[in-house]
Protein backbone atom coordinates (compact mmCIF):
# COMPACT_ATOMS: atom_id res chain seq x y z
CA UNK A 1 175.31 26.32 -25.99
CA UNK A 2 171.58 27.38 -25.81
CA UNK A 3 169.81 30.34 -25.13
CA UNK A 4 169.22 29.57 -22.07
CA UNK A 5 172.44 28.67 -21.36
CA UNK A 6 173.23 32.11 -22.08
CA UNK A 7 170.73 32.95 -20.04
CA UNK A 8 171.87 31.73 -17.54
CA UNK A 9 175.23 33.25 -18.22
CA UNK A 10 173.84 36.74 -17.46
CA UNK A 11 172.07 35.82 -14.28
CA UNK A 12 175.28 34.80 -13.20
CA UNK A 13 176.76 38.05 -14.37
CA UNK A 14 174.14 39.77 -12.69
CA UNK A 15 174.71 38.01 -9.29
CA UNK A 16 178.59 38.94 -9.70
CA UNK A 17 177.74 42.53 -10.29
CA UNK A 18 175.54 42.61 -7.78
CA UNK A 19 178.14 41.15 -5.11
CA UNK A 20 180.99 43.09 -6.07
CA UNK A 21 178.79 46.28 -5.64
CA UNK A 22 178.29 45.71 -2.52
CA UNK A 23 181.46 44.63 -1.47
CA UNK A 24 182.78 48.22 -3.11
CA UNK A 25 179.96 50.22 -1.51
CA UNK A 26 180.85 48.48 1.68
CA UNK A 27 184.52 48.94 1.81
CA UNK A 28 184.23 52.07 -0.17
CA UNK A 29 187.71 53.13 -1.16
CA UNK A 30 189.13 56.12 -2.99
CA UNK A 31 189.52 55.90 -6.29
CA UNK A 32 187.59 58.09 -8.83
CA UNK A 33 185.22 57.00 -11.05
CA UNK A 34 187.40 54.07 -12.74
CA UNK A 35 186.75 52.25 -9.37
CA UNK A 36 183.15 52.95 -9.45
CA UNK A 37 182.18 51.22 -12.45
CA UNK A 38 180.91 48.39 -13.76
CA UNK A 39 184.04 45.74 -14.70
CA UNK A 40 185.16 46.70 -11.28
CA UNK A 41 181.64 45.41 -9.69
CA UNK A 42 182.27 42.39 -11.26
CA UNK A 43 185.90 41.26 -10.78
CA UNK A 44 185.41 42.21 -7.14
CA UNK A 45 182.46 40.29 -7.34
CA UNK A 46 184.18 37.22 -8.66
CA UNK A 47 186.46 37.19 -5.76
CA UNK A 48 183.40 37.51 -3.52
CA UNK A 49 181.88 34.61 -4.62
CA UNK A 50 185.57 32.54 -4.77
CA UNK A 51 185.46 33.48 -0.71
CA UNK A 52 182.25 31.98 -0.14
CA UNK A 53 183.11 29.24 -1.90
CA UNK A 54 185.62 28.53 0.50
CA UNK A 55 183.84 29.58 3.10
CA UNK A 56 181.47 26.17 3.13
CA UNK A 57 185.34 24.29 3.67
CA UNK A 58 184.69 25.84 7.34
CA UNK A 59 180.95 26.14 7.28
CA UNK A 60 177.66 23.79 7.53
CA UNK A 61 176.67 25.34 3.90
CA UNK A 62 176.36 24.49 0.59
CA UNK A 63 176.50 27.09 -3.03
CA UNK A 64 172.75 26.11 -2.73
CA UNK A 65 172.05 27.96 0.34
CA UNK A 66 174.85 30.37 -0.61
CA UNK A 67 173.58 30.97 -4.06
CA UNK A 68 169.95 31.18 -2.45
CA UNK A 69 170.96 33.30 0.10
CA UNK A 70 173.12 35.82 -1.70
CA UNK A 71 169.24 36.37 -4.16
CA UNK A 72 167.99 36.81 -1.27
CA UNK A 73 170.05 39.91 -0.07
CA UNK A 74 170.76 41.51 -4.08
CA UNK A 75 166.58 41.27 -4.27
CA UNK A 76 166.01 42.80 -1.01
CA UNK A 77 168.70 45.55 -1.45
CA UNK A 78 167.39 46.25 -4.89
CA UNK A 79 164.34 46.67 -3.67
CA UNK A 80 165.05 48.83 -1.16
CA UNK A 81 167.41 51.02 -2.91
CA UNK A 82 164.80 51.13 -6.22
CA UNK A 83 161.89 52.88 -3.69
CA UNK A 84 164.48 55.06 -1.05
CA UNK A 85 167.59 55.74 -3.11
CA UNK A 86 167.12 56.11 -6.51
CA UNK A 87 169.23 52.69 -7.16
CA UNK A 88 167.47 52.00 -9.95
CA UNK A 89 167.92 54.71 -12.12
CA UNK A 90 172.17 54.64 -11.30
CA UNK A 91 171.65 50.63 -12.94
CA UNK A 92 169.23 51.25 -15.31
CA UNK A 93 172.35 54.36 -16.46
CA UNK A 94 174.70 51.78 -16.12
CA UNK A 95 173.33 49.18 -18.13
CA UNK A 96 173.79 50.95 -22.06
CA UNK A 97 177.68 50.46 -20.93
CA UNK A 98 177.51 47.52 -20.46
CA UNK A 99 175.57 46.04 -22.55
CA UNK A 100 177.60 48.22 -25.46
CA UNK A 101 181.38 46.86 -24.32
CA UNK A 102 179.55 43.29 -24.92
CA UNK A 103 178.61 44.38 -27.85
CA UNK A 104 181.93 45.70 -28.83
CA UNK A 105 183.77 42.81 -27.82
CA UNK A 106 181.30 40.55 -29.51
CA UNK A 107 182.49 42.77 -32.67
CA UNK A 108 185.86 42.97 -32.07
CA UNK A 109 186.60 39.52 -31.03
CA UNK A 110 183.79 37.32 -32.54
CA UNK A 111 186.18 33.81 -32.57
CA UNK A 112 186.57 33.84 -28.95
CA UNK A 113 182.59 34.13 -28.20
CA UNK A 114 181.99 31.40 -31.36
CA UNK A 115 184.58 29.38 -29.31
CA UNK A 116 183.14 29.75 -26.16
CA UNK A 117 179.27 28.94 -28.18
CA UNK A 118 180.31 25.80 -29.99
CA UNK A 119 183.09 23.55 -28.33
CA UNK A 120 183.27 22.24 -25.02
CA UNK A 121 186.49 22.65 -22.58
CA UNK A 122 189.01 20.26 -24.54
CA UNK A 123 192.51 21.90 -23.65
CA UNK A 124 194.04 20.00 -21.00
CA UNK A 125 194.61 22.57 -18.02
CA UNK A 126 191.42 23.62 -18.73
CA UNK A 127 189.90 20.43 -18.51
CA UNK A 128 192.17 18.20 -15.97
CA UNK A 129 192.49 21.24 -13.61
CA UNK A 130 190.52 24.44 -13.39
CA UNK A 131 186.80 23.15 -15.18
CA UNK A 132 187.52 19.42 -13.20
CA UNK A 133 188.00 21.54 -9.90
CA UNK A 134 184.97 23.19 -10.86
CA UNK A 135 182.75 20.42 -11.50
CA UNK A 136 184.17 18.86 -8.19
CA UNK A 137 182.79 22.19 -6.37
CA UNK A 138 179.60 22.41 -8.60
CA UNK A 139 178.82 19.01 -7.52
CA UNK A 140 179.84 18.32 -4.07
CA UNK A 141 177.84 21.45 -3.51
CA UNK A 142 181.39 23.18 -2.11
CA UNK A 143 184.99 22.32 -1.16
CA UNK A 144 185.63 19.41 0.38
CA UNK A 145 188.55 17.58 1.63
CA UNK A 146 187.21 14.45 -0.06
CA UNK A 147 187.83 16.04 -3.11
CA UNK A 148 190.77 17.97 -2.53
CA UNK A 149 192.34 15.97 0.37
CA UNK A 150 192.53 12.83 -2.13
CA UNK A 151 195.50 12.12 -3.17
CA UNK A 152 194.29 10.04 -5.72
CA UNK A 153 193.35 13.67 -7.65
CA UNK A 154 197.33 15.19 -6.86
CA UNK A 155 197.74 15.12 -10.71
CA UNK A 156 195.09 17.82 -11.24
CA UNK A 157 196.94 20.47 -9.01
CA UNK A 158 195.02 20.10 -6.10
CA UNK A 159 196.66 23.34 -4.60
CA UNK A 160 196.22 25.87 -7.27
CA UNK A 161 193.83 28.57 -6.20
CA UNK A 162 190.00 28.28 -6.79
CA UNK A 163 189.27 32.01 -8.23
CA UNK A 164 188.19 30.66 -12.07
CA UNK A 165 186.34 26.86 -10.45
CA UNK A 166 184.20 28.47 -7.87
CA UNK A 167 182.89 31.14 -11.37
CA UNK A 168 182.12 27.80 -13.21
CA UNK A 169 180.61 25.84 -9.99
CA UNK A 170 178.42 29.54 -9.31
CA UNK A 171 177.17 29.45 -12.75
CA UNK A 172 176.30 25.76 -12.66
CA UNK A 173 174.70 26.21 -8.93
CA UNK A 174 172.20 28.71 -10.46
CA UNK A 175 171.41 27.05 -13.97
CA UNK A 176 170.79 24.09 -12.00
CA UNK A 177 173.30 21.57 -13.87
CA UNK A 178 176.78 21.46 -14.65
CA UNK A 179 177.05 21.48 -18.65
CA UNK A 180 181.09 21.28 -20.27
CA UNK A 181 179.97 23.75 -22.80
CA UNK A 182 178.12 26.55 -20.87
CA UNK A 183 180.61 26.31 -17.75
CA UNK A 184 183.37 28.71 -18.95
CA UNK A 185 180.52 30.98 -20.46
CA UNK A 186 181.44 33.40 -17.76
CA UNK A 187 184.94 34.12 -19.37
CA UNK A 188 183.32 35.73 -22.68
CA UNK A 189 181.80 38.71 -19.63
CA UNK A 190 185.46 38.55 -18.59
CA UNK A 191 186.69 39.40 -21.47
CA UNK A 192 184.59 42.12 -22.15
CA UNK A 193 185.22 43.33 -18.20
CA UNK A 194 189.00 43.65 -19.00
CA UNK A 195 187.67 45.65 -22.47
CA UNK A 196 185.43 48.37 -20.56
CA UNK A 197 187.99 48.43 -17.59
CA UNK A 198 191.49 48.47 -20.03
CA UNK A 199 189.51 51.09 -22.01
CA UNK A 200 188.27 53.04 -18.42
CA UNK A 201 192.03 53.00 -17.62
CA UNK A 202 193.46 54.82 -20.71
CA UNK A 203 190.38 57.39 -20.83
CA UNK A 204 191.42 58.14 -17.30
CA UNK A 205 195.26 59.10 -18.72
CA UNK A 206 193.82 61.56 -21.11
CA UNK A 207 193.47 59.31 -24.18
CA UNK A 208 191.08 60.37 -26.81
CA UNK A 209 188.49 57.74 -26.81
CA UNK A 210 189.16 56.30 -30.05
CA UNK A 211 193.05 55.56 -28.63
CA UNK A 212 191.76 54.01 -25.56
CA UNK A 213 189.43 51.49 -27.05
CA UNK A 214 192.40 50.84 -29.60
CA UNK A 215 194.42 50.25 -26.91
CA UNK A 216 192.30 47.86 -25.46
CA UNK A 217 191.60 45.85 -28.09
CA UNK A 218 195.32 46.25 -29.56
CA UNK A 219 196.42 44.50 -25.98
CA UNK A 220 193.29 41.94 -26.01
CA UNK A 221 194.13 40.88 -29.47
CA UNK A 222 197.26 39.21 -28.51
CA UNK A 223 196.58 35.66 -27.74
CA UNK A 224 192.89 36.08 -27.45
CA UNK A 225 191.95 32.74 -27.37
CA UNK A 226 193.51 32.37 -24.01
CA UNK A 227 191.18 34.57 -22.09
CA UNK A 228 188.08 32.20 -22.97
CA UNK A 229 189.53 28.77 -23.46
CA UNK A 230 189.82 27.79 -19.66
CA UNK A 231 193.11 28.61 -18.78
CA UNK A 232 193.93 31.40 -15.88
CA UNK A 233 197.56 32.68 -17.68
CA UNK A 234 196.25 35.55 -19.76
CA UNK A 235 193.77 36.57 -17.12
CA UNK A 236 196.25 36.87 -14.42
CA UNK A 237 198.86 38.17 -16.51
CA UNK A 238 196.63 41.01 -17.65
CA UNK A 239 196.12 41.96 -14.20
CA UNK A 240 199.46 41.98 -13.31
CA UNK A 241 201.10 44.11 -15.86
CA UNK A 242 198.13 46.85 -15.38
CA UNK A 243 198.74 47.06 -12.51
CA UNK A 244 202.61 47.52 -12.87
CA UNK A 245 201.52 50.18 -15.64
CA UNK A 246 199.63 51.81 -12.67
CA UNK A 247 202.73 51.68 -10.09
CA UNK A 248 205.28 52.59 -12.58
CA UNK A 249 203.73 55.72 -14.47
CA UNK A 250 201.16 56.70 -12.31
CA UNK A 251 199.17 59.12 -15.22
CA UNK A 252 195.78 60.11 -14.52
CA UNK A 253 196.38 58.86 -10.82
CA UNK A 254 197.79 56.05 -9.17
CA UNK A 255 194.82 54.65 -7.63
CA UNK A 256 196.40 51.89 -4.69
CA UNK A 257 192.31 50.56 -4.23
CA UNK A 258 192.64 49.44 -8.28
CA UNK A 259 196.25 47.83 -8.29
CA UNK A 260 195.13 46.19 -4.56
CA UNK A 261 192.48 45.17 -6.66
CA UNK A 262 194.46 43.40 -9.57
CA UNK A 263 196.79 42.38 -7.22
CA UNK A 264 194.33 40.53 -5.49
CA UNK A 265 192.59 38.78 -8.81
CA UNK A 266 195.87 37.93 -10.31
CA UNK A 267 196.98 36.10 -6.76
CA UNK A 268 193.51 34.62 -6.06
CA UNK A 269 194.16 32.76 -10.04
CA UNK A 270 197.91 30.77 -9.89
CA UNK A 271 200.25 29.94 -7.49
CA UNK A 272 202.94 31.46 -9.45
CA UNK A 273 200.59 34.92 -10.10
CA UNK A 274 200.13 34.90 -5.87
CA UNK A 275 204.09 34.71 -6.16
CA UNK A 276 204.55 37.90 -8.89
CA UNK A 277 202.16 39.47 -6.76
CA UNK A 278 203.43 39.29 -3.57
CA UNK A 279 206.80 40.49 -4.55
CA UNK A 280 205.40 43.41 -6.17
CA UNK A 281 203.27 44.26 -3.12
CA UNK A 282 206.26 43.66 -0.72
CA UNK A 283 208.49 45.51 -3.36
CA UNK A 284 205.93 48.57 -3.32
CA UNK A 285 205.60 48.46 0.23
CA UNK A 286 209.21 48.80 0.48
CA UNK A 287 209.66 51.83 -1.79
CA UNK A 288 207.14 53.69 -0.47
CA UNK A 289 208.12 52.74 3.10
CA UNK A 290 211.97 54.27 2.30
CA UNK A 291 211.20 56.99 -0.47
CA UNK A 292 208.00 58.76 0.31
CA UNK A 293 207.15 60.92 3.38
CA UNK A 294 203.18 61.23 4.85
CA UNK A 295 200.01 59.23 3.52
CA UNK A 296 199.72 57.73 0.47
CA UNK A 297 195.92 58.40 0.80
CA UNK A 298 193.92 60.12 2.73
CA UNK A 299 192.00 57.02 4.16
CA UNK A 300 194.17 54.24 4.80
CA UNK A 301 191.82 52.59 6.58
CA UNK A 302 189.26 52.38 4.04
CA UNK A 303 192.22 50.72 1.52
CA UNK A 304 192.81 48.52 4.59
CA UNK A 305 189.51 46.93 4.32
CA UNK A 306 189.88 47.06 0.70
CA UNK A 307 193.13 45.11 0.62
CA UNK A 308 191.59 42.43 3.34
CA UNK A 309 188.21 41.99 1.14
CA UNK A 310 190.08 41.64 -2.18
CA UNK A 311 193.68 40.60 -1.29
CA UNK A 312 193.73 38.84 1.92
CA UNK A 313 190.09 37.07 2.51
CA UNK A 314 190.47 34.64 -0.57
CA UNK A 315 194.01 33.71 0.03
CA UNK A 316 193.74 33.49 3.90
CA UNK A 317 190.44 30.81 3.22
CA UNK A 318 192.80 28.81 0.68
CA UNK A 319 195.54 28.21 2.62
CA UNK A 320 193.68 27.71 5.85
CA UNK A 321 192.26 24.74 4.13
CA UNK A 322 194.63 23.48 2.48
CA UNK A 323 196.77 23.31 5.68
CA UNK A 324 194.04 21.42 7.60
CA UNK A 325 193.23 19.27 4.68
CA UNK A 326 196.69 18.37 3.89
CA UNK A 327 197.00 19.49 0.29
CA UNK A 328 200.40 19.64 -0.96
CA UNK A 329 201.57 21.46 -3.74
CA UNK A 330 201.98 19.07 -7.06
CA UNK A 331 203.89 21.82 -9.00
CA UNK A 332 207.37 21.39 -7.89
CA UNK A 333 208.69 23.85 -10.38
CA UNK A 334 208.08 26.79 -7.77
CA UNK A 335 209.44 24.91 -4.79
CA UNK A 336 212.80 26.03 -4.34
CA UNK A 337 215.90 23.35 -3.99
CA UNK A 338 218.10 25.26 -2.30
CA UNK A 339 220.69 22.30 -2.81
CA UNK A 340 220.53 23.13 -6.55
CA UNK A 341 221.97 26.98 -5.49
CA UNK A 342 225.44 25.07 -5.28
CA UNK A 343 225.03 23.49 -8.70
CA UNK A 344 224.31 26.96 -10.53
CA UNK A 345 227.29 27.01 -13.24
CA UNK A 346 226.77 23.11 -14.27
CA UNK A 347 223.05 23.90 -14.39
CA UNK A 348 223.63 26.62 -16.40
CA UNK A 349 226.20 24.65 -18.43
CA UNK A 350 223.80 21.87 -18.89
CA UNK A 351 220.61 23.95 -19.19
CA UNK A 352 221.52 27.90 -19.47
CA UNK A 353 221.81 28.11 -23.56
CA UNK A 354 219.07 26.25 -24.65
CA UNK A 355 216.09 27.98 -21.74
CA UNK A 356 217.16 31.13 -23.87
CA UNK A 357 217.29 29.86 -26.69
CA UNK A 358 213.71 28.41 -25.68
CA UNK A 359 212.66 32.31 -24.74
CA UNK A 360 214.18 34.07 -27.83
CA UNK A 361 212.24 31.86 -29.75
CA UNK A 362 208.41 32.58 -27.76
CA UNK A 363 209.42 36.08 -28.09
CA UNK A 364 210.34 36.35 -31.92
CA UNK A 365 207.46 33.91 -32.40
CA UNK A 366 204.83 36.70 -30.57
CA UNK A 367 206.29 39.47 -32.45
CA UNK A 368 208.02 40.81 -29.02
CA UNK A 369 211.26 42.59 -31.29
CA UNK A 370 208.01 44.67 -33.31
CA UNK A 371 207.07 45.89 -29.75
CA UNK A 372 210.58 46.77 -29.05
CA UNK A 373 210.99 48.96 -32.40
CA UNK A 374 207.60 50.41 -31.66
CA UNK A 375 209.14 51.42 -27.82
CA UNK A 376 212.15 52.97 -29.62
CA UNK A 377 210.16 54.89 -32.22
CA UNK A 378 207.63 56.39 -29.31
CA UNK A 379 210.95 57.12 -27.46
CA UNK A 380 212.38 59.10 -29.82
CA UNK A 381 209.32 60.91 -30.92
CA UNK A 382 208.62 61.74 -27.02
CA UNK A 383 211.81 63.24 -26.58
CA UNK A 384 212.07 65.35 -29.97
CA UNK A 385 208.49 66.70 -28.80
CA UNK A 386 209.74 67.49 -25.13
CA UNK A 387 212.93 69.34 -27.21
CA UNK A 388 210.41 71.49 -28.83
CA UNK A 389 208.64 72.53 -25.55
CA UNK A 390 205.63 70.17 -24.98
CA UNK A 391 204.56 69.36 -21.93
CA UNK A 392 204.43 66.01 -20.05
CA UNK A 393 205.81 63.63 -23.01
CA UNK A 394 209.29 63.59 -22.00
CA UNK A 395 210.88 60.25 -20.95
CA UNK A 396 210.90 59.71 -17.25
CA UNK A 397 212.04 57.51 -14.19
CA UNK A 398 208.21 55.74 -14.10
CA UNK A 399 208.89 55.00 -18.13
CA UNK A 400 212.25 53.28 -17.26
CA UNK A 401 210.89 51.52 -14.31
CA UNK A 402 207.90 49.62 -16.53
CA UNK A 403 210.80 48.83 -18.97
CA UNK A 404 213.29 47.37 -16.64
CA UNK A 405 210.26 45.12 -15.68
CA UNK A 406 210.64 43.09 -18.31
CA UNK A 407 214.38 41.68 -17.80
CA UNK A 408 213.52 41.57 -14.06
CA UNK A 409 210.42 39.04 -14.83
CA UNK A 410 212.70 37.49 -17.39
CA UNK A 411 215.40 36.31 -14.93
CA UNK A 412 212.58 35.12 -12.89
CA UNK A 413 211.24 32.72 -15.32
CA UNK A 414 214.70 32.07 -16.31
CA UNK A 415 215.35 30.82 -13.44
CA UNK A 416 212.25 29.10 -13.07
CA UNK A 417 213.31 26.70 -16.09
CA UNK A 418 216.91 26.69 -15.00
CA UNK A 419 216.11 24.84 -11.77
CA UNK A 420 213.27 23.05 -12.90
CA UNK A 421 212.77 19.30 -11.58
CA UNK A 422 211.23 17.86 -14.98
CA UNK A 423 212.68 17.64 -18.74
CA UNK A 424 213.60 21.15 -19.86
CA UNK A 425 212.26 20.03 -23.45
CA UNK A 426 209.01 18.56 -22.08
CA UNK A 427 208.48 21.82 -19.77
CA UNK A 428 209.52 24.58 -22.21
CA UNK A 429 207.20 23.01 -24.69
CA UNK A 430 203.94 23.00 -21.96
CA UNK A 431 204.80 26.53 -20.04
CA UNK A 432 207.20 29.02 -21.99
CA UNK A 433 204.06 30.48 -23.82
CA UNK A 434 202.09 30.80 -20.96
CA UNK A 435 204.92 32.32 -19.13
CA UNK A 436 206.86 34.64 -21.34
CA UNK A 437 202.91 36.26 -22.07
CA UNK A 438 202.98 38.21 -18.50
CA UNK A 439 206.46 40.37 -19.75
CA UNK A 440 205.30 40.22 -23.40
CA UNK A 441 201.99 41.87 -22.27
CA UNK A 442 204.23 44.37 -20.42
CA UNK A 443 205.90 45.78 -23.25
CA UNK A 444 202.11 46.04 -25.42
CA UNK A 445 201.51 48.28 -22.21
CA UNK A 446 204.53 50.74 -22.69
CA UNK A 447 203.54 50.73 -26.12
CA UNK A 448 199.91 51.68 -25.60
CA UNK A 449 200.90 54.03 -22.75
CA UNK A 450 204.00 56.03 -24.79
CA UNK A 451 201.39 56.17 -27.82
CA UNK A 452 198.25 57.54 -25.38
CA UNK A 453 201.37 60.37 -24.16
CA UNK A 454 201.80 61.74 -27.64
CA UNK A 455 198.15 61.56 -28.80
CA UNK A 456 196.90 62.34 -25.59
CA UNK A 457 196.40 66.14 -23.04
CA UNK A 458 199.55 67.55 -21.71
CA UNK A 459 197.64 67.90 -18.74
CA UNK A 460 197.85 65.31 -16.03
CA UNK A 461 195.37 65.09 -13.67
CA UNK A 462 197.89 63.25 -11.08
């Protein structure tokens, strides 16, 4: 990459800042200043653009106009809000943050941004599916059915969501070319989005600064490579299991606008992510539909408008096109066989002992039985300080819940490999990484959670 690839990296940054500012100052939910900050400008503003991407399947437009148009507004609105609001001074404040989590992860993580700087896309998800969708979108000037209707192209996934593509077609659009090294330069900003926000998070729990940028990096240093290499796994799975840390132990605040708003990343990324998601939405729904009594906030409307910008918009655009443009999903691993129900004990005969063997091994291999001695060292230490008559460390129902997570998502992917329509060998090999990395990541949660409870206030600002 060049400097001016860079460059062109941070006007794209910019533009994604921009978009998801407004889109937050638009919608404006409740949720204290974690909400109100910078990462959360710009993963909101990554789904923005992702809608408007699809938006030109429905629309005489092309990420030309789009891209030309959305300058337009950010320039006229920074204008406006420099001379009447004082706008300028809030971003001028908010850029030292920024610009020091990118130097932090920079420091903390220099192999990912050297990989990102010196090799092109190479692995092959990255390249066959979410960087080829990309250039298809980059190109074509927006999604098309003569891309993604062609069933000539069914190998590359036509049906998995658009979320990282329409980031690498926005950054080509406004560098002017699509290049194979400077189109995932975007993910080296994500990475240091899910720093300041992971860090934002902890700090907002009553961790001592130093524990919550430990934290962050002690989560981000597991498998960092995926977050800039091209693939969607890690990204989605980080969302996902903060936002189960959020619904489960709900320190420092629950916040429903943030978890709508990982729910909605991690489902706008994978088809099996829009899966985990929806079932923890539906199961949320559900327990706060039978256990709780009154509002959940104070404005549901606002989080109503929230959860349709974020949640609902991209996914609702996705499937309305592919349901006009006939694209069928290629992954038949998550379409169900019902037939196969019937077949359950020869499957698991045939299959059962070596897809956990297959697991046991991912999990020794990531060091997943060190993260369950750390859990049982923090549990013990939480409950012989609640003995002794400290506030807020003891053990409690949210704790449990974030644990039991883990076997629940474990059955699911179980299961996933139990029923699965290719060679268990050839498919354990390709996905049991990717997929044991979502409950893996769950348990470096607990861990960085129990460990922010000891070292953190006994107060909890609820």
């Amino acid at each position: 990459m060049t400097w001016a690839d860079w460059f062109g990296t941070v006007v794209y940054a910019v533009v994604a800042l921009g978009v998801g500012h407004l889109a937050v100052r638009a919608a404006r939910p409740e949720g204290g200043a974690v909400l109100y900050s910078w990462p959360v400008y710009y993963l909101t503003g990554q789904l923005m653009l992702c809608a408007l991407t699809l938006a030109t399947a429905f629309v005489p437009l092309t990420l030309r106009h789009l891209a030309l148009g959305v300058l337009v507004v950010l320039a006229a609105w920074w204008t406006t809000g420099f001379v009447r609001r004082g706008l300028g001074q809030r971003i001028l404040a908010a850029l030292p943050g920024a610009g020091l989590f990118l130097l932090l992860t920079l420091l903390c993580f220099p192999f990912a941004f050297v990989l990102v700087h010196d090799t092109p896309v190479l692995e092959w998800d990255a390249r066959s599916i979410w960087f080829f969708h990309g250039k298809a979108l980059a190109l074509d000037g927006g999604v098309t059915r003569a891309f993604f209707g062609n069933p000539l192209y069914g190998w590359s996934h036509l049906d998995y969501p658009l979320l990282l593509p329409a980031q690498a077609a926005w950054l080509a659009t406004l560098t002017g070319e699509w290049n194979d090294y400077a189109c995932r330069a975007f993910l080296g900003v994500n990475l240091a989005a899910w720093f300041a926000l992971l860090t934002a998070v902890f700090r907002a729990r009553r961790m001592p600064w130093w524990l919550a940028g430990g934290a962050g990096v002690f989560i981000l240093a597991r498998q960092t490579e995926g977050y800039v290499n091209g693939y969607a796994d890690n990204h989605y799975a980080l969302a996902l299991a903060l936002a189960l840390m959020l619904l489960c132990t709900p320190r420092g605040g629950a916040r429903p606008a943030l978890i709508a708003l990982l729910l909605g990343y991690a489902a706008a990324l994978k088809n099996e992510a829009f899966l985990y998601a929806a079932l923890i939405a539906a199961g949320t729904a559900a327990w706060y539909a039978l256990r709780r009594r009154g509002r959940v906030v104070s404005r549901p409307a606002r989080l109503g408008v929230w959860i349709g910008l974020t949640g609902l918009l991209p996914g609702a655009l996705w499937l309305g096109f592919r349901s006009l443009a006939y694209v069928r999903p290629a992954d038949a691993a998550l379409i169900p066989n019902w037939g196969d129900l019937g077949r359950i004990g020869a499957l698991l005969g045939e299959r059962g002992v070596a897809a956990a063997r297959g697991l046991r091994a991912c999990y020794i291999e990531s060091g997943v039985p060190v993260l369950l001695a750390v859990l049982g060292v923090l549990a013990v230490l939480r409950t012989s300080a609640a003995r002794r008559g400290r506030a807020g460390v003891r053990l409690g129902s949210g704790d449990a819940a974030l644990l039991l997570a883990f076997p629940a998502l474990n059955v699911l992917i179980f299961a996933m490999f139990l029923f699965t329509p290719y060679d268990l060998g050839w498919h354990m090999g390709t996905a049991a990484g990717r997929l044991t990395f979502l409950p893996e990541l769950l348990l470096a949660f607990a861990v960085a959670d129990g460990a922010g409870v000891l070292c953190g206030d006994d107060e909890d600002d609820g």
